[in-house]
PDB file of N, CA and C in Angstrom:
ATOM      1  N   UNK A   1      -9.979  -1.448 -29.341  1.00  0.00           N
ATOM      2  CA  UNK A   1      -9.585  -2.027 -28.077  1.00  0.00           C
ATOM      3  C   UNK A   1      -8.071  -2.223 -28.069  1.00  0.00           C
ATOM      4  N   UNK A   2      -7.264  -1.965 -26.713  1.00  0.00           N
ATOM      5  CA  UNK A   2      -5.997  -2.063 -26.407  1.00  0.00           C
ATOM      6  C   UNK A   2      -5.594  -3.263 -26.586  1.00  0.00           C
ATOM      7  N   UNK A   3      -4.790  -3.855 -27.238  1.00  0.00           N
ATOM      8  CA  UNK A   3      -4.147  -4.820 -26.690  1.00  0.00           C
ATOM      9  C   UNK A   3      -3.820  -4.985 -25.775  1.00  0.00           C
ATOM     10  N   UNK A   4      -3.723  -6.508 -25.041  1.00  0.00           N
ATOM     11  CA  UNK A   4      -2.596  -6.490 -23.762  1.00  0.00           C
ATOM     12  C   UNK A   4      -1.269  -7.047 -24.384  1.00  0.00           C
ATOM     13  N   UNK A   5      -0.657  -6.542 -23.645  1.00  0.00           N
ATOM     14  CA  UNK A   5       0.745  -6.950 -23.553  1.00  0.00           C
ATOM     15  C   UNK A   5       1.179  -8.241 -23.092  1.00  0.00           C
ATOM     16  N   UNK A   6       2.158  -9.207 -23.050  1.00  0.00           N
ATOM     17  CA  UNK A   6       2.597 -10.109 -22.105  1.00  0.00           C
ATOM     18  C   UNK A   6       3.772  -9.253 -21.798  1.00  0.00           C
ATOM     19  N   UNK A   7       3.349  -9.464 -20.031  1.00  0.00           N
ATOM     20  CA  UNK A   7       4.514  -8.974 -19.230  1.00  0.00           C
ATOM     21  C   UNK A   7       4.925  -9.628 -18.377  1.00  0.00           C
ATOM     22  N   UNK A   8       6.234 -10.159 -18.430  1.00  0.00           N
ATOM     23  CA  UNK A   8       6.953 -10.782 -17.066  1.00  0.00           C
ATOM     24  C   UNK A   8       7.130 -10.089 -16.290  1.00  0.00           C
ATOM     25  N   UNK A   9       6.680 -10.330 -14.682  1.00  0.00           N
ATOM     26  CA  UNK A   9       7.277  -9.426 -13.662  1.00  0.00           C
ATOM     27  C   UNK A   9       8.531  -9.512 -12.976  1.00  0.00           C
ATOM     28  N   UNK A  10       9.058 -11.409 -13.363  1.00  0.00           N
ATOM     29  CA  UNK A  10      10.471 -11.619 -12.782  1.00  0.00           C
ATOM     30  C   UNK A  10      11.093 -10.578 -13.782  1.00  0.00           C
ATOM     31  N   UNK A  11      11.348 -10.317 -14.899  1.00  0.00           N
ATOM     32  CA  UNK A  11      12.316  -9.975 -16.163  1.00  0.00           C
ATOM     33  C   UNK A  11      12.180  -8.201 -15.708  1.00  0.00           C
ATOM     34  N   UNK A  12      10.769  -7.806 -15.412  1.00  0.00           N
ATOM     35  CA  UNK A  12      10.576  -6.370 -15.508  1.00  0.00           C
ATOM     36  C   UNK A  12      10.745  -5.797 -14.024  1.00  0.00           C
ATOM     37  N   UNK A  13      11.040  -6.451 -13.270  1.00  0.00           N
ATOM     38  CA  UNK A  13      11.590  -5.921 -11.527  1.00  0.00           C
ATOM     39  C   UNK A  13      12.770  -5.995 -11.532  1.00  0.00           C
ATOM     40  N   UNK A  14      13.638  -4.745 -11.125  1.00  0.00           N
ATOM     41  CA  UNK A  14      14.765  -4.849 -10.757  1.00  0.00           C
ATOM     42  C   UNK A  14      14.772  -4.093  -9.142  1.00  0.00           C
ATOM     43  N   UNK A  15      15.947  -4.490  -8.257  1.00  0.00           N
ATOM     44  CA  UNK A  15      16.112  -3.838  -7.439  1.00  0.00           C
ATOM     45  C   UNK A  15      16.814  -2.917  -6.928  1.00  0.00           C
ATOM     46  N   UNK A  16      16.361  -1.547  -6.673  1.00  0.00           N
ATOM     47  CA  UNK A  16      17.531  -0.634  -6.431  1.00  0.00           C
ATOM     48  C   UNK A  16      18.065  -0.505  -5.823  1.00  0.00           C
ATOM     49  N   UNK A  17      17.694  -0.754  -4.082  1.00  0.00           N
ATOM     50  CA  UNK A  17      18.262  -0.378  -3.034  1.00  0.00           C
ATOM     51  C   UNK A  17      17.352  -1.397  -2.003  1.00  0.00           C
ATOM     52  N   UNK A  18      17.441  -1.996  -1.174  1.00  0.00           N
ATOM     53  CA  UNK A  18      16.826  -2.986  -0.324  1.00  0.00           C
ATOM     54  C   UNK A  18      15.625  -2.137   0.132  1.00  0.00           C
ATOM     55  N   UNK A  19      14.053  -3.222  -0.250  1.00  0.00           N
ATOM     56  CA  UNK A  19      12.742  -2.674  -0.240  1.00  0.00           C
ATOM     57  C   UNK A  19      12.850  -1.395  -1.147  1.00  0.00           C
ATOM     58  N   UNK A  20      13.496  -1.734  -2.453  1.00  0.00           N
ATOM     59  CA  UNK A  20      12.915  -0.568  -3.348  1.00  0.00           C
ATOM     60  C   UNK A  20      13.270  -1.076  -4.585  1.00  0.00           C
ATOM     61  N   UNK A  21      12.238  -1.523  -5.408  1.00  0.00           N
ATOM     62  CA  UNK A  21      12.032  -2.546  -6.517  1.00  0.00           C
ATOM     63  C   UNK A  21      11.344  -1.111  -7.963  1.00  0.00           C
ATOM     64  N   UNK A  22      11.988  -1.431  -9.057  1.00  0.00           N
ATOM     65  CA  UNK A  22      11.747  -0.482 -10.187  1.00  0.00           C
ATOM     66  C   UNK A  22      10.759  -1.549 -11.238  1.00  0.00           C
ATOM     67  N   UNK A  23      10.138  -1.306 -11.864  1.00  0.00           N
ATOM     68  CA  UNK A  23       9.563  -2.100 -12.880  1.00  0.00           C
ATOM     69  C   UNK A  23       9.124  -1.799 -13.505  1.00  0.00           C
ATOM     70  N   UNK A  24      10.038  -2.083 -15.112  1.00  0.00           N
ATOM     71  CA  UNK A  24       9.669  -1.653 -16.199  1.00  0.00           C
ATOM     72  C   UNK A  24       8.800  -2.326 -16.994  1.00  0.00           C
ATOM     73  N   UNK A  25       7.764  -1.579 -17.121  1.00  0.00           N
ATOM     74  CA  UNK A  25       6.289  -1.557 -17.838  1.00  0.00           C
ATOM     75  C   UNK A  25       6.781  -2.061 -19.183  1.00  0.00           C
ATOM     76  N   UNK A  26       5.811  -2.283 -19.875  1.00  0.00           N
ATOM     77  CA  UNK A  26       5.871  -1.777 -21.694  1.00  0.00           C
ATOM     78  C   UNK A  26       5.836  -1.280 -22.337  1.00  0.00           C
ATOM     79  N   UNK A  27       5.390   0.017 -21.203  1.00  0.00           N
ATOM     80  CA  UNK A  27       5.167   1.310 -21.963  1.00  0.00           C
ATOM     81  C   UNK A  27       5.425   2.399 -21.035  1.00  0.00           C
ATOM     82  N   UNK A  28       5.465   2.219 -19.556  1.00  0.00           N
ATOM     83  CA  UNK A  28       5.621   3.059 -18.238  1.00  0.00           C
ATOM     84  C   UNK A  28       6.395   2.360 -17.449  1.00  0.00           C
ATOM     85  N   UNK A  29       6.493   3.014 -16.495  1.00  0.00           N
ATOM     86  CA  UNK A  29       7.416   2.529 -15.140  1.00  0.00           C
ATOM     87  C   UNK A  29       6.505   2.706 -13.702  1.00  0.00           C
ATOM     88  N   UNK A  30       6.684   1.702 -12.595  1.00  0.00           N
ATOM     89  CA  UNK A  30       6.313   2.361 -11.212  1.00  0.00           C
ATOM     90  C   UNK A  30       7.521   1.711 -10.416  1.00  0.00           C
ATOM     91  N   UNK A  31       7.315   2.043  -9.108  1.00  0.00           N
ATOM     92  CA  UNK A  31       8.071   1.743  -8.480  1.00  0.00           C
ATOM     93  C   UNK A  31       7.466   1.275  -6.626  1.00  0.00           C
ATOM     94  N   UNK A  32       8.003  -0.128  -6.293  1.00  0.00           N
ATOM     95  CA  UNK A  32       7.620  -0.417  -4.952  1.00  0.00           C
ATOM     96  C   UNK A  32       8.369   0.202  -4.177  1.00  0.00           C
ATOM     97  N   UNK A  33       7.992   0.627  -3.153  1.00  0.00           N
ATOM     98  CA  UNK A  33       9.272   0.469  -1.869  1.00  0.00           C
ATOM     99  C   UNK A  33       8.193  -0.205  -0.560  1.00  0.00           C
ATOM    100  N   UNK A  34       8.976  -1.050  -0.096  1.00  0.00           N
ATOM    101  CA  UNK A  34       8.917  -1.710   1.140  1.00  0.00           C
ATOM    102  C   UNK A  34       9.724  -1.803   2.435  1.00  0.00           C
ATOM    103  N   UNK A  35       8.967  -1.998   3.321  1.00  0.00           N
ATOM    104  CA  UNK A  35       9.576  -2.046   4.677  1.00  0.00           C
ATOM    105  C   UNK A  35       9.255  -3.051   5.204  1.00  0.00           C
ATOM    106  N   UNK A  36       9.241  -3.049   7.241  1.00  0.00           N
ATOM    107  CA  UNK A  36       8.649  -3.807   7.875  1.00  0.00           C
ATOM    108  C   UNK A  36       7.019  -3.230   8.044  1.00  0.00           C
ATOM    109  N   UNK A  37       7.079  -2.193   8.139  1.00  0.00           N
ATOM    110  CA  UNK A  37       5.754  -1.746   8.290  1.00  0.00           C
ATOM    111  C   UNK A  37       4.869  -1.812   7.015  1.00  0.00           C
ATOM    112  N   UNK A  38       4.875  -1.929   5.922  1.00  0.00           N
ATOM    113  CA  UNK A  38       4.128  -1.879   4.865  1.00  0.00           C
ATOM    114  C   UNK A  38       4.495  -1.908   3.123  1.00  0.00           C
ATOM    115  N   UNK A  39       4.003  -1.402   2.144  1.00  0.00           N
ATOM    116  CA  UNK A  39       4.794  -0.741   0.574  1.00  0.00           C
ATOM    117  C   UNK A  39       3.873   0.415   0.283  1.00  0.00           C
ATOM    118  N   UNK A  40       4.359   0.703  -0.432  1.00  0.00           N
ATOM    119  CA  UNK A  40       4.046   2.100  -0.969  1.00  0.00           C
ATOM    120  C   UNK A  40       3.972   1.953  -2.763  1.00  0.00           C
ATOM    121  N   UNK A  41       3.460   2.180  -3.264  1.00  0.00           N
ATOM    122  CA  UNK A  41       3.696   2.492  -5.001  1.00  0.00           C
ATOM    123  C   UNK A  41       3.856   3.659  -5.359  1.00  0.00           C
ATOM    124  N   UNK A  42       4.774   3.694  -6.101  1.00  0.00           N
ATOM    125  CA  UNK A  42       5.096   5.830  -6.872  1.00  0.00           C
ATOM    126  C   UNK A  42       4.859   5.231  -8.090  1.00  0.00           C
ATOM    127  N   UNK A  43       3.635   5.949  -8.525  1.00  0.00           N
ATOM    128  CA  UNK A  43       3.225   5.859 -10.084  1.00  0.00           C
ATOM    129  C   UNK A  43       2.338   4.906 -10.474  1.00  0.00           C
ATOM    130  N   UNK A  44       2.037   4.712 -11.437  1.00  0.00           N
ATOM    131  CA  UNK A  44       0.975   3.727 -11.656  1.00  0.00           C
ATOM    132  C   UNK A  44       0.908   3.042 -12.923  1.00  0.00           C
ATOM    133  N   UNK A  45       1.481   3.581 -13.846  1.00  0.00           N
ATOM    134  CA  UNK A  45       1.807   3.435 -15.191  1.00  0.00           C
ATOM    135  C   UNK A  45       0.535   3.832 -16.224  1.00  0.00           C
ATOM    136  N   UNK A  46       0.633   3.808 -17.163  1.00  0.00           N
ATOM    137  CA  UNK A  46      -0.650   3.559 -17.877  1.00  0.00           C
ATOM    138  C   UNK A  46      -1.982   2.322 -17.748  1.00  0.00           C
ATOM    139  N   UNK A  47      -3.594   3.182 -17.581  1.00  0.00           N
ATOM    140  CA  UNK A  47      -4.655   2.796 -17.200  1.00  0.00           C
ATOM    141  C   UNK A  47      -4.302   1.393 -17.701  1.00  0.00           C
ATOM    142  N   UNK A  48      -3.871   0.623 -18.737  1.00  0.00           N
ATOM    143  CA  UNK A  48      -3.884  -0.247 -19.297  1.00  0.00           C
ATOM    144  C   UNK A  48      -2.734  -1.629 -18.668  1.00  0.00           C
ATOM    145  N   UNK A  49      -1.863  -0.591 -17.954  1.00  0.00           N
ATOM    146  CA  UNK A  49      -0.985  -1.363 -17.305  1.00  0.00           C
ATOM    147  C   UNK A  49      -1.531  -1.966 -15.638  1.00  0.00           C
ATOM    148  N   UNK A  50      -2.725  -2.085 -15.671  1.00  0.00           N
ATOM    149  CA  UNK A  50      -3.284  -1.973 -14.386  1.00  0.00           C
ATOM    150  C   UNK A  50      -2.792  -3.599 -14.124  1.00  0.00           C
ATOM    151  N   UNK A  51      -2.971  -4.631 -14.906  1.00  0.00           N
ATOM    152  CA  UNK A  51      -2.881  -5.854 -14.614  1.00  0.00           C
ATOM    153  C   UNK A  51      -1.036  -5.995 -14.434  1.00  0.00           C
ATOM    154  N   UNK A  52      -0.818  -5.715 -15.408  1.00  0.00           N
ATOM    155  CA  UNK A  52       0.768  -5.850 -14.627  1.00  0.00           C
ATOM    156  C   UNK A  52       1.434  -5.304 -13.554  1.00  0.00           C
ATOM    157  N   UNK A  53       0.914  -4.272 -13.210  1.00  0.00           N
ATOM    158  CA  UNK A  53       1.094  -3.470 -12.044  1.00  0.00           C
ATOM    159  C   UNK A  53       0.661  -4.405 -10.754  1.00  0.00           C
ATOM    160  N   UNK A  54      -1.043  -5.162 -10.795  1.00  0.00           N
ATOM    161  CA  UNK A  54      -1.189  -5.660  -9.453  1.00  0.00           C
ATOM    162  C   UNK A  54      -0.003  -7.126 -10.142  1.00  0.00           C
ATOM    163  N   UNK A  55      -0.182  -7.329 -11.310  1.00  0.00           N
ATOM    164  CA  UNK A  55       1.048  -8.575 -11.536  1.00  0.00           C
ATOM    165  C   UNK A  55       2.820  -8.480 -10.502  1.00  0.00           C
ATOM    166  N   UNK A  56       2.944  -7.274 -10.981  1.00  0.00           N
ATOM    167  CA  UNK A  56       4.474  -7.012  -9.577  1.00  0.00           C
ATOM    168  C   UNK A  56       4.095  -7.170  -8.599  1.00  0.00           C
ATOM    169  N   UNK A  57       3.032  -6.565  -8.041  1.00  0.00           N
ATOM    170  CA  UNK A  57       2.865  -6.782  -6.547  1.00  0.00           C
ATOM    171  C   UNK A  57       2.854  -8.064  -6.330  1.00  0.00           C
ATOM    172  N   UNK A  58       1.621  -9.003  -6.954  1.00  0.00           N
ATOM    173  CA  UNK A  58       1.441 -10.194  -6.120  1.00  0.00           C
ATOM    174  C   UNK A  58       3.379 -10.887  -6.219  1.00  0.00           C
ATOM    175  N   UNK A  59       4.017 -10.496  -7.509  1.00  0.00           N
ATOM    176  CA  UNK A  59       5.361 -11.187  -7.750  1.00  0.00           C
ATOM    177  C   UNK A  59       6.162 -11.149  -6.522  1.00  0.00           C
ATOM    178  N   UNK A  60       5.908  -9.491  -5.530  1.00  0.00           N
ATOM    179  CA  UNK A  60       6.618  -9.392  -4.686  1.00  0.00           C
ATOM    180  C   UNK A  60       6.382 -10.087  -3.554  1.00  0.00           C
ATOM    181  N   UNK A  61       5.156 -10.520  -3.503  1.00  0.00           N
ATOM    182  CA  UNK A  61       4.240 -11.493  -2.437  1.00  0.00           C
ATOM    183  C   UNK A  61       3.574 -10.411  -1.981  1.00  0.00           C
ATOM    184  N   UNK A  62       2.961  -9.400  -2.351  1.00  0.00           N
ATOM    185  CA  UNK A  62       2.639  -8.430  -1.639  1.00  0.00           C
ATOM    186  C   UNK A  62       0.647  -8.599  -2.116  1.00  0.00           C
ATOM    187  N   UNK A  63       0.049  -8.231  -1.587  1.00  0.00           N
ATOM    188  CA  UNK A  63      -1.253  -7.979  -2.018  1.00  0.00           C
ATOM    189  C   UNK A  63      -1.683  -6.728  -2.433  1.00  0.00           C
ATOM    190  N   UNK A  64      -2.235  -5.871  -3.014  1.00  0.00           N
ATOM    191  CA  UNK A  64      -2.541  -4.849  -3.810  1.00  0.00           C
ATOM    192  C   UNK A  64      -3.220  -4.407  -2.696  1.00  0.00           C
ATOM    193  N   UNK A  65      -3.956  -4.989  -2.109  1.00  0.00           N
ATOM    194  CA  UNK A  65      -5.076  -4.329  -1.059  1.00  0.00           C
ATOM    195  C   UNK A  65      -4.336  -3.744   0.491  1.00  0.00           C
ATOM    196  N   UNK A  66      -3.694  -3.786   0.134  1.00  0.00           N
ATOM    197  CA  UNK A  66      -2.478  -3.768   1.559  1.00  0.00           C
ATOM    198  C   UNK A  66      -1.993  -1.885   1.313  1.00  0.00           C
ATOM    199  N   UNK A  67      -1.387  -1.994   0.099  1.00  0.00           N
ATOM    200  CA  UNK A  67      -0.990  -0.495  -0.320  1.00  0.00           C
ATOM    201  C   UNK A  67      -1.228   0.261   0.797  1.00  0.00           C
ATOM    202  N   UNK A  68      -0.255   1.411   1.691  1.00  0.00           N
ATOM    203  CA  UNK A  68       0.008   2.153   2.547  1.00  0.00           C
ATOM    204  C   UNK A  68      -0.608   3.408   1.808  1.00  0.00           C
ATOM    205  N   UNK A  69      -0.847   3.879   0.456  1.00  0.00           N
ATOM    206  CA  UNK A  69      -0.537   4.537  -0.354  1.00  0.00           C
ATOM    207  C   UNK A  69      -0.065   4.605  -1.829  1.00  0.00           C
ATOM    208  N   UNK A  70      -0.692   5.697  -2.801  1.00  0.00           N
ATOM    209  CA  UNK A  70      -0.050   5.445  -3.996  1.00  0.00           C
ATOM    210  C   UNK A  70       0.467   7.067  -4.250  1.00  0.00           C
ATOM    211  N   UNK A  71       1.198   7.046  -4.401  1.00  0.00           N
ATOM    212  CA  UNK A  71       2.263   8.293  -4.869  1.00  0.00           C
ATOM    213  C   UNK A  71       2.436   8.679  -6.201  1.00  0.00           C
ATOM    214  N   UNK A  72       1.975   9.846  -6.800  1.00  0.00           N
ATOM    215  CA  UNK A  72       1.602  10.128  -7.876  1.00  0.00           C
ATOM    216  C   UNK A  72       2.722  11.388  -8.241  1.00  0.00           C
ATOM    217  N   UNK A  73       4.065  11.014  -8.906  1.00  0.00           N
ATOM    218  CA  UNK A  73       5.070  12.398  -9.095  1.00  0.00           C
ATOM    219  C   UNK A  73       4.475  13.252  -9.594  1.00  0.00           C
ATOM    220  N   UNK A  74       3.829  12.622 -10.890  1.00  0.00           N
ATOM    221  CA  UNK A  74       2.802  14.053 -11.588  1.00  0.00           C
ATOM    222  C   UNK A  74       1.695  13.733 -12.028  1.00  0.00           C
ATOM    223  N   UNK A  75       0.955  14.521 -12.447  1.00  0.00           N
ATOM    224  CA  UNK A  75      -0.231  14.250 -13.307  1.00  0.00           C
ATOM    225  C   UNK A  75      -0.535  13.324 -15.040  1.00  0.00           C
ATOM    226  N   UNK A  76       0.376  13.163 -15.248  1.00  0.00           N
ATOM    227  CA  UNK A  76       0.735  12.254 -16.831  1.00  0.00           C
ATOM    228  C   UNK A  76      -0.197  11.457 -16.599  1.00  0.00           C
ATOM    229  N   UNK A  77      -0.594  11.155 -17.643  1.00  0.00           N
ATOM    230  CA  UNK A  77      -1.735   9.448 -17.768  1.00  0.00           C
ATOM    231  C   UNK A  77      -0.583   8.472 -17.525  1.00  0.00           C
ATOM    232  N   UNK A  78       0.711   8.491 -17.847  1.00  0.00           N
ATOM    233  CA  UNK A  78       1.378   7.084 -17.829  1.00  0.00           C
ATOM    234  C   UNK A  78       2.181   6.741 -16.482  1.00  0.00           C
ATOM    235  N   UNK A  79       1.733   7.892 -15.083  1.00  0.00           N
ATOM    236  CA  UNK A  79       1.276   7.876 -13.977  1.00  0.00           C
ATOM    237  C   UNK A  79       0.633   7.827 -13.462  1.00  0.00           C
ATOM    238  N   UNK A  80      -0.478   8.143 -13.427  1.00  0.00           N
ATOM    239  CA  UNK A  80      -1.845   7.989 -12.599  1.00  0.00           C
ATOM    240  C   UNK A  80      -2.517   7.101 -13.292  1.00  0.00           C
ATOM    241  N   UNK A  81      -2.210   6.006 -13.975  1.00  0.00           N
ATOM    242  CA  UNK A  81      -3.097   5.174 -14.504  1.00  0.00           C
ATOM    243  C   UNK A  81      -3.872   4.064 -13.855  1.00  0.00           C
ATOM    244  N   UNK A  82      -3.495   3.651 -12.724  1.00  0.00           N
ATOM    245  CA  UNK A  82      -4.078   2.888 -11.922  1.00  0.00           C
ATOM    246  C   UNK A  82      -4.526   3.814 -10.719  1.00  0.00           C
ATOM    247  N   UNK A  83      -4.321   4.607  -9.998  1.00  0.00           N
ATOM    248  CA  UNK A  83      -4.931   5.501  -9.002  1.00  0.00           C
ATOM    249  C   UNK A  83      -6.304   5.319  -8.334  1.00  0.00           C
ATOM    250  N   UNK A  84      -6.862   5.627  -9.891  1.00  0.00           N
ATOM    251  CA  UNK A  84      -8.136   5.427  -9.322  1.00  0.00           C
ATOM    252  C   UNK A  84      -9.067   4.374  -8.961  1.00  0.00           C
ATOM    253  N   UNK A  85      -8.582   3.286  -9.707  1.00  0.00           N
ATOM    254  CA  UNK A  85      -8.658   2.163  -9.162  1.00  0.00           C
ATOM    255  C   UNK A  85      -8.225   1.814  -7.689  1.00  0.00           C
ATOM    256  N   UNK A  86      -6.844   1.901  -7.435  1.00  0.00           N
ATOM    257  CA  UNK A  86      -6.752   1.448  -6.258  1.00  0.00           C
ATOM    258  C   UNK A  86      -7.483   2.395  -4.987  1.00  0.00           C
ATOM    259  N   UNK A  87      -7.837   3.710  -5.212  1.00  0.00           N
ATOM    260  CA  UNK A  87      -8.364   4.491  -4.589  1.00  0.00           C
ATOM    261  C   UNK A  87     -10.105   3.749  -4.446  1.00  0.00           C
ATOM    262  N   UNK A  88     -10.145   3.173  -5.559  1.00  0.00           N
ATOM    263  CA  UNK A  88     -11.919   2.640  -5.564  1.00  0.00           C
ATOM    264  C   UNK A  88     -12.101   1.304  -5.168  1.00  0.00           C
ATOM    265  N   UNK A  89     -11.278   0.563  -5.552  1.00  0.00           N
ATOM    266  CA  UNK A  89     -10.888  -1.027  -5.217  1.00  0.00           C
ATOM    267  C   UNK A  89     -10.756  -0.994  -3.700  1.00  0.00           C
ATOM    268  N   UNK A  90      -9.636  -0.471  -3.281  1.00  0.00           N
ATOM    269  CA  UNK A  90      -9.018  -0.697  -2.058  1.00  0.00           C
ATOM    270  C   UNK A  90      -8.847   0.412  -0.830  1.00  0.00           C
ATOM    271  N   UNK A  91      -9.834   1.374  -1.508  1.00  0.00           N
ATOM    272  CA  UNK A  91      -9.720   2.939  -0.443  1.00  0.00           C
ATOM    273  C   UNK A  91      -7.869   3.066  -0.350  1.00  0.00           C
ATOM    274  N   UNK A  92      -6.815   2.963  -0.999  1.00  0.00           N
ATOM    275  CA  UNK A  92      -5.689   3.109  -1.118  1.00  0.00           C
ATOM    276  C   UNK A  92      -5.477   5.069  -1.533  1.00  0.00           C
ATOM    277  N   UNK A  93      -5.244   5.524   0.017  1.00  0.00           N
ATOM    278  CA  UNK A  93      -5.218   6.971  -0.302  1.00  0.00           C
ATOM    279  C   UNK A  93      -4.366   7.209  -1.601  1.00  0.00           C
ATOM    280  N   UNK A  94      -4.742   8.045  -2.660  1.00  0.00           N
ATOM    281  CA  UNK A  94      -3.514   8.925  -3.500  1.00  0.00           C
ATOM    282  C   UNK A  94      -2.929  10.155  -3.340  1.00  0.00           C
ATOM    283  N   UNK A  95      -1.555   9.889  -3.024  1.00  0.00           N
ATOM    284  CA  UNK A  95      -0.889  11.273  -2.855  1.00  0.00           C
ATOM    285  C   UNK A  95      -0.454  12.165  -4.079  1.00  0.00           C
ATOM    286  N   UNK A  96      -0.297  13.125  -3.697  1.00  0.00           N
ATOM    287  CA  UNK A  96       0.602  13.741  -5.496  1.00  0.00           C
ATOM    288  C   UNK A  96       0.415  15.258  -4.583  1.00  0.00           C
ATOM    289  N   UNK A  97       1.683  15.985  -4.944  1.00  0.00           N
ATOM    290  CA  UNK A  97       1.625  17.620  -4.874  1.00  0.00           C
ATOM    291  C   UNK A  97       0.374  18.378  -5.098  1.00  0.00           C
ATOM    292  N   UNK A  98       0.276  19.419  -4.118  1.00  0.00           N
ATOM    293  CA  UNK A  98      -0.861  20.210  -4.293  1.00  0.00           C
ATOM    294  C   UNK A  98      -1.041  20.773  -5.471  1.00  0.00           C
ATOM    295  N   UNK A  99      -0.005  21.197  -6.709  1.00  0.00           N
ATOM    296  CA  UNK A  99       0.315  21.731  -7.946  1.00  0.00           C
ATOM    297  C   UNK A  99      -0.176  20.232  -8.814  1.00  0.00           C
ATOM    298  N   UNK A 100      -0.147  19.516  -8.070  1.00  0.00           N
ATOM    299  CA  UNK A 100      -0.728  18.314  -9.623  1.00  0.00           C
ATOM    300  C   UNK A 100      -1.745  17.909  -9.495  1.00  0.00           C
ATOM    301  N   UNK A 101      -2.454  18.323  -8.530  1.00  0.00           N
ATOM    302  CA  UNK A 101      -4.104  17.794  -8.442  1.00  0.00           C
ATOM    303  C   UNK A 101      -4.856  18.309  -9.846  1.00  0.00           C
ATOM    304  N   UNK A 102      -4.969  19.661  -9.940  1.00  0.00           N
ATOM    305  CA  UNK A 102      -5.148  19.871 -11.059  1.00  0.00           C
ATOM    306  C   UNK A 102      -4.922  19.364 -12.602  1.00  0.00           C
ATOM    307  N   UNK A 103      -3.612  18.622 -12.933  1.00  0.00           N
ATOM    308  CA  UNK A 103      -3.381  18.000 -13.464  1.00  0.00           C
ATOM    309  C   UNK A 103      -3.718  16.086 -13.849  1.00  0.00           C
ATOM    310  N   UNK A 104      -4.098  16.381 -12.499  1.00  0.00           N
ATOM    311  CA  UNK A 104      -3.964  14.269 -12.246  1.00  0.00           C
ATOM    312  C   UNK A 104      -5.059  14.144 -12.627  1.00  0.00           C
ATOM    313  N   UNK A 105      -5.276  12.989 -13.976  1.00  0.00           N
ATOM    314  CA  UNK A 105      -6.720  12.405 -14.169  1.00  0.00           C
ATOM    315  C   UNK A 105      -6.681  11.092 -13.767  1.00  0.00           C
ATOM    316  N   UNK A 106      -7.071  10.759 -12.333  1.00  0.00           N
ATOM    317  CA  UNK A 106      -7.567   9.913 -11.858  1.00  0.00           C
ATOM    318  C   UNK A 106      -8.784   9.745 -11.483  1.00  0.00           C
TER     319      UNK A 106
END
């Protein structure tokens, strides 16, 4: 069994550009972007990072179930690690290139 990690989400969010927040995992990265209309997630980090992942969101005040979308750059496990979850949890469509479907294990 995996360990969990302790992860701060104040320490592991930084911001890049207004409504676009980076957060470094313990082992992966995703990234928010927000608007007035909604957020979006690119990436997901590793399956294991699932709790810190909805951990940023709620940090941002955001709810997980809200997700516009999850954006998948590639197929890597230490991207698509939450996907399918939020795809099963929250019907949260997943996007990713027609070239990485094949690849994406979500």
């Amino acid at each position: 069994m995996q360990q969990q990690t302790t992860w701060n989400p104040a320490a592991g969010l930084s911001v890049q550009a207004p409504g676009v927040y980076f957060a470094e995992g313990p082992a992966a990265n995703w990234i928010v972007v927000r608007d007035g209309t909604g957020f979006i997630l690119i990436d997901s980090g590793y399956p294991a990072d699932r709790h810190h992942v909805l951990a940023s969101l709620r940090h941002l005040g955001l709810d997980p179930a809200d997700a516009l979308a999850l954006l998948v750059t590639h197929g890597h496990v230490d991207h698509t690690g939450s996907a399918a979850y939020f795809a099963e949890e929250f019907g949260t469509p997943v996007l990713c290139a027609p070239g990485e479907i094949g690849r994406a294990h979500v």
